[in-house]
Protein backbone atom coordinates (compact mmCIF):
# COMPACT_ATOMS: atom_id res chain seq x y z
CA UNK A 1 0.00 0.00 0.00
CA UNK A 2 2.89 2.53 1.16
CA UNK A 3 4.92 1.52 -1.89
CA UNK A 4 1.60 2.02 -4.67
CA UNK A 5 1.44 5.50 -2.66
CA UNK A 6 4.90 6.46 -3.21
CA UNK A 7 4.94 5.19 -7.20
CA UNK A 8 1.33 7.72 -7.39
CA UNK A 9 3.45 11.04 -5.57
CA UNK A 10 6.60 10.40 -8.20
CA UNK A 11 3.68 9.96 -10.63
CA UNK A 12 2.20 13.23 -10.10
CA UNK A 13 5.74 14.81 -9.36
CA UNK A 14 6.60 13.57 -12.82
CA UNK A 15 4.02 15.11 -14.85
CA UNK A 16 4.29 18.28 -13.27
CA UNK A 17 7.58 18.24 -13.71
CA UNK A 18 6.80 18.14 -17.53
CA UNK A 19 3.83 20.33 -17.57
CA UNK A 20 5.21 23.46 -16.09
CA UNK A 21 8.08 24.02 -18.50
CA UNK A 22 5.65 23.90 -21.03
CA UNK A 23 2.85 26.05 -19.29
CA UNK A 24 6.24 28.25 -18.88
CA UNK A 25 6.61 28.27 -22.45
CA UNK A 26 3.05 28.66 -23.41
CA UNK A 27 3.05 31.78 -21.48
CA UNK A 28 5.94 33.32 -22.65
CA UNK A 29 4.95 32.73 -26.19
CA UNK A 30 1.70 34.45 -25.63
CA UNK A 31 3.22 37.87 -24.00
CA UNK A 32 6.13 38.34 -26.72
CA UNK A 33 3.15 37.56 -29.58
CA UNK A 34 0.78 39.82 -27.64
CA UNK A 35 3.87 42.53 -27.39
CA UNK A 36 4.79 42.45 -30.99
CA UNK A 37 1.34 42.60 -32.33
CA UNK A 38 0.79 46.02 -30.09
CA UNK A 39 4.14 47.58 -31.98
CA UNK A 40 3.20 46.10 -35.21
CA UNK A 41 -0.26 46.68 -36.05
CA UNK A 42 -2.31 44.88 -38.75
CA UNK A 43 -3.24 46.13 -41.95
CA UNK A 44 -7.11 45.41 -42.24
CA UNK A 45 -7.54 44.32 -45.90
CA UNK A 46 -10.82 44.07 -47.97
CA UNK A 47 -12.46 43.33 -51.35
CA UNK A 48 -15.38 44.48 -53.60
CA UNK A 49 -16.29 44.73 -56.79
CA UNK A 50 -12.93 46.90 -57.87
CA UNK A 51 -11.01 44.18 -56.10
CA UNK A 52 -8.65 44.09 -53.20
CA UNK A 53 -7.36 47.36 -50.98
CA UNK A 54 -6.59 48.77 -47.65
CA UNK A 55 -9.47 49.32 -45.34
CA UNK A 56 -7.61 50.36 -42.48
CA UNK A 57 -3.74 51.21 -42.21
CA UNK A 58 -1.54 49.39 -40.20
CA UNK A 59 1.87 50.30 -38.66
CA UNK A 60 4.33 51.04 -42.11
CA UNK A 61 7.08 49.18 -42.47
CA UNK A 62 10.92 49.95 -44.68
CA UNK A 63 12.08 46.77 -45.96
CA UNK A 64 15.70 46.77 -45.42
CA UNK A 65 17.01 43.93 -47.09
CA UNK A 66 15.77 42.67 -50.18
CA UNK A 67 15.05 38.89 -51.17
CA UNK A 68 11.58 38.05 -49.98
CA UNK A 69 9.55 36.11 -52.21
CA UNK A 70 5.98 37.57 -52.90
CA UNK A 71 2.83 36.54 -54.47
CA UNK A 72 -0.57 38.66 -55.45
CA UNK A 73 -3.01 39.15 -52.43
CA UNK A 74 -5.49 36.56 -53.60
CA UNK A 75 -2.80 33.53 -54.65
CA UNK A 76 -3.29 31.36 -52.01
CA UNK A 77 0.52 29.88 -52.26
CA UNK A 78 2.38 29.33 -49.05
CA UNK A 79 5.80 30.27 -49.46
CA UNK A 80 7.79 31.60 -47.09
CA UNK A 81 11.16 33.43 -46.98
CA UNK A 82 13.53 32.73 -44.09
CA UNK A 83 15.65 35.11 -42.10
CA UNK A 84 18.37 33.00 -40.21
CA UNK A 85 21.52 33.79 -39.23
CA UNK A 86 21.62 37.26 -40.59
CA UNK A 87 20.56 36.00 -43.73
CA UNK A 88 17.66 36.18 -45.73
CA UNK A 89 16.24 32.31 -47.48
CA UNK A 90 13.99 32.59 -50.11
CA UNK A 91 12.47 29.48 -51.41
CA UNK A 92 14.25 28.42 -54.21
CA UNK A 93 13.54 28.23 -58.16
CA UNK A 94 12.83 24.59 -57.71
CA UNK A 95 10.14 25.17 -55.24
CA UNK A 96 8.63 28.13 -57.13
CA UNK A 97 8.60 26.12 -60.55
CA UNK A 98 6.81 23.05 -59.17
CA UNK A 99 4.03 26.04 -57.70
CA UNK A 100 4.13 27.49 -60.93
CA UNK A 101 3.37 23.82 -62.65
CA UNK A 102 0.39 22.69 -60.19
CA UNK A 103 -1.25 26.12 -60.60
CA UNK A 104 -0.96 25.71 -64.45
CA UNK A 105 -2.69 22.34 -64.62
CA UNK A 106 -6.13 24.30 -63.28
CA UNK A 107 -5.35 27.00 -65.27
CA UNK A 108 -4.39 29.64 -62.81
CA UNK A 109 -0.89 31.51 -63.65
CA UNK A 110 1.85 31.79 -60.45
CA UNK A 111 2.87 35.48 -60.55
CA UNK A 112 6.13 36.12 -58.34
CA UNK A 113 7.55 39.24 -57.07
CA UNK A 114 10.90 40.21 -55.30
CA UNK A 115 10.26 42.53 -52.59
CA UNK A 116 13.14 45.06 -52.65
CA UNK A 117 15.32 47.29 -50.08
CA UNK A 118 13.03 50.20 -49.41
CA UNK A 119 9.98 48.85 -50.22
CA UNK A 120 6.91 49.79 -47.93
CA UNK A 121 5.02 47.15 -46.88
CA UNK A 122 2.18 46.89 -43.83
CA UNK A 123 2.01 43.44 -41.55
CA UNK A 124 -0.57 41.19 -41.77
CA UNK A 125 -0.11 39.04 -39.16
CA UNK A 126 2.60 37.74 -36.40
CA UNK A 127 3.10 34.78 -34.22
CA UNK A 128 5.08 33.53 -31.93
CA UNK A 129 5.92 29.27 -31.94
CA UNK A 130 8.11 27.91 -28.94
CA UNK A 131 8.41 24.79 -30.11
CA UNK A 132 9.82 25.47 -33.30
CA UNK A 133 11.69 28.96 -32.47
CA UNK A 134 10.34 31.33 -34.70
CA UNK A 135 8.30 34.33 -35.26
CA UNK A 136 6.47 34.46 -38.39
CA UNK A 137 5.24 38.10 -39.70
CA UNK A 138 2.49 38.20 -43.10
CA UNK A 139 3.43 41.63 -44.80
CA UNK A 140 1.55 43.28 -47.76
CA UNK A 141 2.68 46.07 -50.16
CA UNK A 142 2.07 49.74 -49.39
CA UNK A 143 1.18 50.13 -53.26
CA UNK A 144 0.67 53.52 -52.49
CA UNK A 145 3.70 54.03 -50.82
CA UNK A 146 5.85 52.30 -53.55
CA UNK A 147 3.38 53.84 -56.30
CA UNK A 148 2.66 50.85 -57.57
CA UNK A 149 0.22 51.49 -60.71
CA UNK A 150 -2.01 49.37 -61.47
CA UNK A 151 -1.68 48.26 -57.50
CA UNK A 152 -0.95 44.37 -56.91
CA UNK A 153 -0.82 44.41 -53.03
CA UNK A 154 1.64 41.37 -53.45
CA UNK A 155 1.87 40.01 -50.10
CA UNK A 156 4.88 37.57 -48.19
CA UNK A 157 5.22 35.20 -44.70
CA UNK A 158 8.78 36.05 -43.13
CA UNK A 159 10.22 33.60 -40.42
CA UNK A 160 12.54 34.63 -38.36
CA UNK A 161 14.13 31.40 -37.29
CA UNK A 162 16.05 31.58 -33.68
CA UNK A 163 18.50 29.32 -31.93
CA UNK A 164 16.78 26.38 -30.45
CA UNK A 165 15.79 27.19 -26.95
CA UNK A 166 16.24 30.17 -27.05
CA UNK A 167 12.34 31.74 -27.18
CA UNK A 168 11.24 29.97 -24.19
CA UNK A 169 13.60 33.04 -22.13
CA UNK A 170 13.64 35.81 -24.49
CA UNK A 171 12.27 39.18 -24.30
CA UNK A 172 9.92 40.99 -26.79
CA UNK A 173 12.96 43.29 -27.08
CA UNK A 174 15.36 40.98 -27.60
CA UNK A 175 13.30 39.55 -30.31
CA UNK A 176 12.43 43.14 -31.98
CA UNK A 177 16.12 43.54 -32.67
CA UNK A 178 16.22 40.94 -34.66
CA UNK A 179 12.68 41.91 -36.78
CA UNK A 180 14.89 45.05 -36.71
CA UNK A 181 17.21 43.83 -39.01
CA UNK A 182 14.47 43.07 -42.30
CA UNK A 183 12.25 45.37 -40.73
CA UNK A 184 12.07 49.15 -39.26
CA UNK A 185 9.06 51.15 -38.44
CA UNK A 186 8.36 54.17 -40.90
CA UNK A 187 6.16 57.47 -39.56
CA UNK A 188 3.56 58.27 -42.11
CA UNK A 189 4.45 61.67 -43.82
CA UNK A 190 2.74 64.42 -42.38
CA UNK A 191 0.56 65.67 -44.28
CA UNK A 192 0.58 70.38 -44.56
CA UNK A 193 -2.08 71.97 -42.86
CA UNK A 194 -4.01 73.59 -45.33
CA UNK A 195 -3.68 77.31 -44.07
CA UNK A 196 -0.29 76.74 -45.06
CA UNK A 197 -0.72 75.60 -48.56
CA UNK A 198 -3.39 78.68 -49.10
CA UNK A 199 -0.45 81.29 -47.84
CA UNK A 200 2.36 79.83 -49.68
CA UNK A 201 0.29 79.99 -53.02
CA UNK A 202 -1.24 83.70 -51.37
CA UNK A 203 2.53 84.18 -52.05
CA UNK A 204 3.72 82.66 -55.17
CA UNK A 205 0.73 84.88 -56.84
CA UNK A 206 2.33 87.74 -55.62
CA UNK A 207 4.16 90.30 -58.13
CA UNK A 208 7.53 89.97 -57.70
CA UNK A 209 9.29 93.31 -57.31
């Protein structure tokens, strides 16, 4: 009887033993991912009859390295360019050619596009996974930013792919200085007050003497 009781404590002290790193983990995943999506707001996207566009603004990003594999807003491809190491892994013409070949045998064309250094781009979506270590951000072009006529809103999945282990300790700004590498925040231009623009052209009409 004493020996069944002390098999049922080393039991118990067993699975909480494994259920508290992992409750550890769960939690620490869920304040970093609630953290970054505070600083990086989403872009809320929509659709009618003149297609796809920005419904609401999100935070505007500066893409500072180029290299990340895009599609149109409505392909419904997966891929997914990797930033490890301090470098950035596109998926490669293999990949993209075999996507290219399924899509052709229903008849829909693959459309690729290389975002570049400087592009403007809004997030979509980011998310934090322990187990794997990495932190995934969805980005969409700022077509009006990059004057993109007609607009395309080509849209990409970056994961940022960390050391193993080393998530389940990190801080959110720990992990921002990494996002900081592909990514940096851009203030919207501020836009003249219009008492401004009506006295500088008050001006220009002005005879010059």
């Amino acid at each position: 009887m004493l020996r069944n009781s002390y098999r049922f404590i080393q039991a118990i002290i067993l699975v909480a033993a494994m259920t508290f790193p992992m409750a550890l983990a769960s939690g620490q995943a869920a304040t970093v991912e609630d953290d970054l999506q505070k600083k990086f707001k989403a872009v809320t996207m929509g659709s009618d009859s003149d297609g796809v566009s920005v419904v609401e603004e999100g935070t505007l990003l500066t893409i500072l390295r180029g290299g990340i594999l895009a599609v149109p807003y409505t392909d419904s491809s997966d891929f997914r360019t990797k930033y490890q190491n301090g470098a950035m892994h596109a998926p490669g013409s293999l990949v993209v050619a075999g996507r290219k070949a399924i899509r052709g045998k229903f008849g829909a064309d693959q459309t690729t596009h290389l975002f570049k250094k400087d592009d403007k781009v809004y997030p979509t979506k980011i998310s934090v996974n322990m187990k794997k270590d990495t932190v995934t951000m969805g980005i969409v072009a700022c077509d009006k930013c990059n004057k993109t006529d007609p607009p395309t809103y080509n849209k990409a999945e970056v994961v940022f792919v960390f050391p193993k282990g080393y998530l389940v300790n990190a801080t959110t700004p720990a992990v921002e200085k990494v996002i900081a590498q592909v990514f940096t925040i851009t203030p919207p231009a501020k836009k003249k007050p219009k008492g401004a623009k009506v006295a500088k052209e008050a001006q220009d009409a002005q005879p010059q003497q």
